[in-house]
Protein backbone atom coordinates (compact mmCIF):
# COMPACT_ATOMS: atom_id res chain seq x y z
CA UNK A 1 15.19 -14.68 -42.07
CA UNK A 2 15.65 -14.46 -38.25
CA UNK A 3 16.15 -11.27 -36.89
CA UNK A 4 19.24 -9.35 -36.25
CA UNK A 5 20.99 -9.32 -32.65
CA UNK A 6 22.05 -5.98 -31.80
CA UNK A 7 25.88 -6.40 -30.00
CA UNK A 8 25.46 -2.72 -29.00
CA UNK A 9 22.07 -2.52 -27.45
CA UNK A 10 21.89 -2.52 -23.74
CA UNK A 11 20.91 -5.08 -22.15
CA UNK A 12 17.97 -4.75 -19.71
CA UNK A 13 17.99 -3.79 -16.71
CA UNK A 14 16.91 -6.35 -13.65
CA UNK A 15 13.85 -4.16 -12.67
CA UNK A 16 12.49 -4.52 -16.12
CA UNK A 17 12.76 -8.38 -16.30
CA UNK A 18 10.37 -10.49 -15.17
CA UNK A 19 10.05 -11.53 -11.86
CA UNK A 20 11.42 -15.27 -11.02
CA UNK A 21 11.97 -17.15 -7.80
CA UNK A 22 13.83 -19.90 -5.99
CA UNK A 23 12.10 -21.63 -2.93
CA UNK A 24 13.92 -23.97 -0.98
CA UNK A 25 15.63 -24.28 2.23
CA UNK A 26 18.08 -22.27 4.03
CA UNK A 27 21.69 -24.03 5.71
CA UNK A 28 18.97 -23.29 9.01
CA UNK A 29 16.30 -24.49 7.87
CA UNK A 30 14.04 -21.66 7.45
CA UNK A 31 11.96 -21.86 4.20
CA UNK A 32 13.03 -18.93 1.86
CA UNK A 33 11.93 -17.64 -1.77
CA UNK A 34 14.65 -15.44 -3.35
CA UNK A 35 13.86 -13.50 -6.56
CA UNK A 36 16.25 -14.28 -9.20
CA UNK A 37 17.86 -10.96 -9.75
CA UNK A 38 18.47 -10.44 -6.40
CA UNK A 39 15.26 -7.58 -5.98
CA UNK A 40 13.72 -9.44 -3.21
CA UNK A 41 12.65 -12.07 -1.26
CA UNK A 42 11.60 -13.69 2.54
CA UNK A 43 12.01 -16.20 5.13
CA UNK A 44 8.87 -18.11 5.37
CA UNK A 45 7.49 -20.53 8.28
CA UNK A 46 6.18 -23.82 5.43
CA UNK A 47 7.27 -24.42 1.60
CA UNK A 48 3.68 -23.67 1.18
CA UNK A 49 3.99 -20.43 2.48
CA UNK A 50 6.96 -19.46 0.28
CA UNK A 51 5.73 -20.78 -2.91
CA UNK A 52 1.95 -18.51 -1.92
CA UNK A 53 4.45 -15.89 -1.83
CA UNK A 54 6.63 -16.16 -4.79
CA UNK A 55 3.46 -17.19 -6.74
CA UNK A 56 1.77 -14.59 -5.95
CA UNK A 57 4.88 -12.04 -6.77
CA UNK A 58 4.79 -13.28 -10.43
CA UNK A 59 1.52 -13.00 -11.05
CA UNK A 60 1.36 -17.10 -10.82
CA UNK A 61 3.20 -17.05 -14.24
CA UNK A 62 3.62 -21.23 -14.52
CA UNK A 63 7.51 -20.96 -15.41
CA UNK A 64 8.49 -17.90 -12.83
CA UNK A 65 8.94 -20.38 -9.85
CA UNK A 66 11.09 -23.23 -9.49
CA UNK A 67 12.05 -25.23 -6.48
CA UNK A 68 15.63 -25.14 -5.48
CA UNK A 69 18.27 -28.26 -5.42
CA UNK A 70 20.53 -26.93 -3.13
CA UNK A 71 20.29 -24.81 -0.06
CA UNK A 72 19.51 -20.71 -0.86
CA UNK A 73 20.55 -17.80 1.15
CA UNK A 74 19.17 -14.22 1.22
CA UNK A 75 21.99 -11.66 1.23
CA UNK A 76 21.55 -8.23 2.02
């Protein structure tokens, strides 16, 4: 039997989530990885650059960094 969902539990929190990121370009041109939840992320000179980076951040976790399809933006 699967287990039960609990509709009351909270959900967690972004800090406790593991870390993911989006490289890609910015509407400049700058390479840039963003973390997923919105905890962090750079402007980098080369893709390779930003994906050492975001790799690295993850712990080089194989599904924690994906490429992005359309332009990314860091907000403040």
């Amino acid at each position: 039997m699967p287990p039960s969902l609990d509709a009351t539990a909270p959900a967690p929190s972004p800090a406790r989530l593991p870390l993911a990121f989006l490289v890609g370009r910015s509407a400049d041109g700058h390479w840039l990885a963003v973390e997923t939840h919105g905890l962090g992320g750079g402007i980098f000179r080369t893709c390779r650059d930003a994906l050492h980076y975001a790799a690295a951040e993850t712990g080089r976790r194989p599904d924690a960094v994906r490429l992005a399809s359309t332009t990314l933006a860091l907000v403040p």
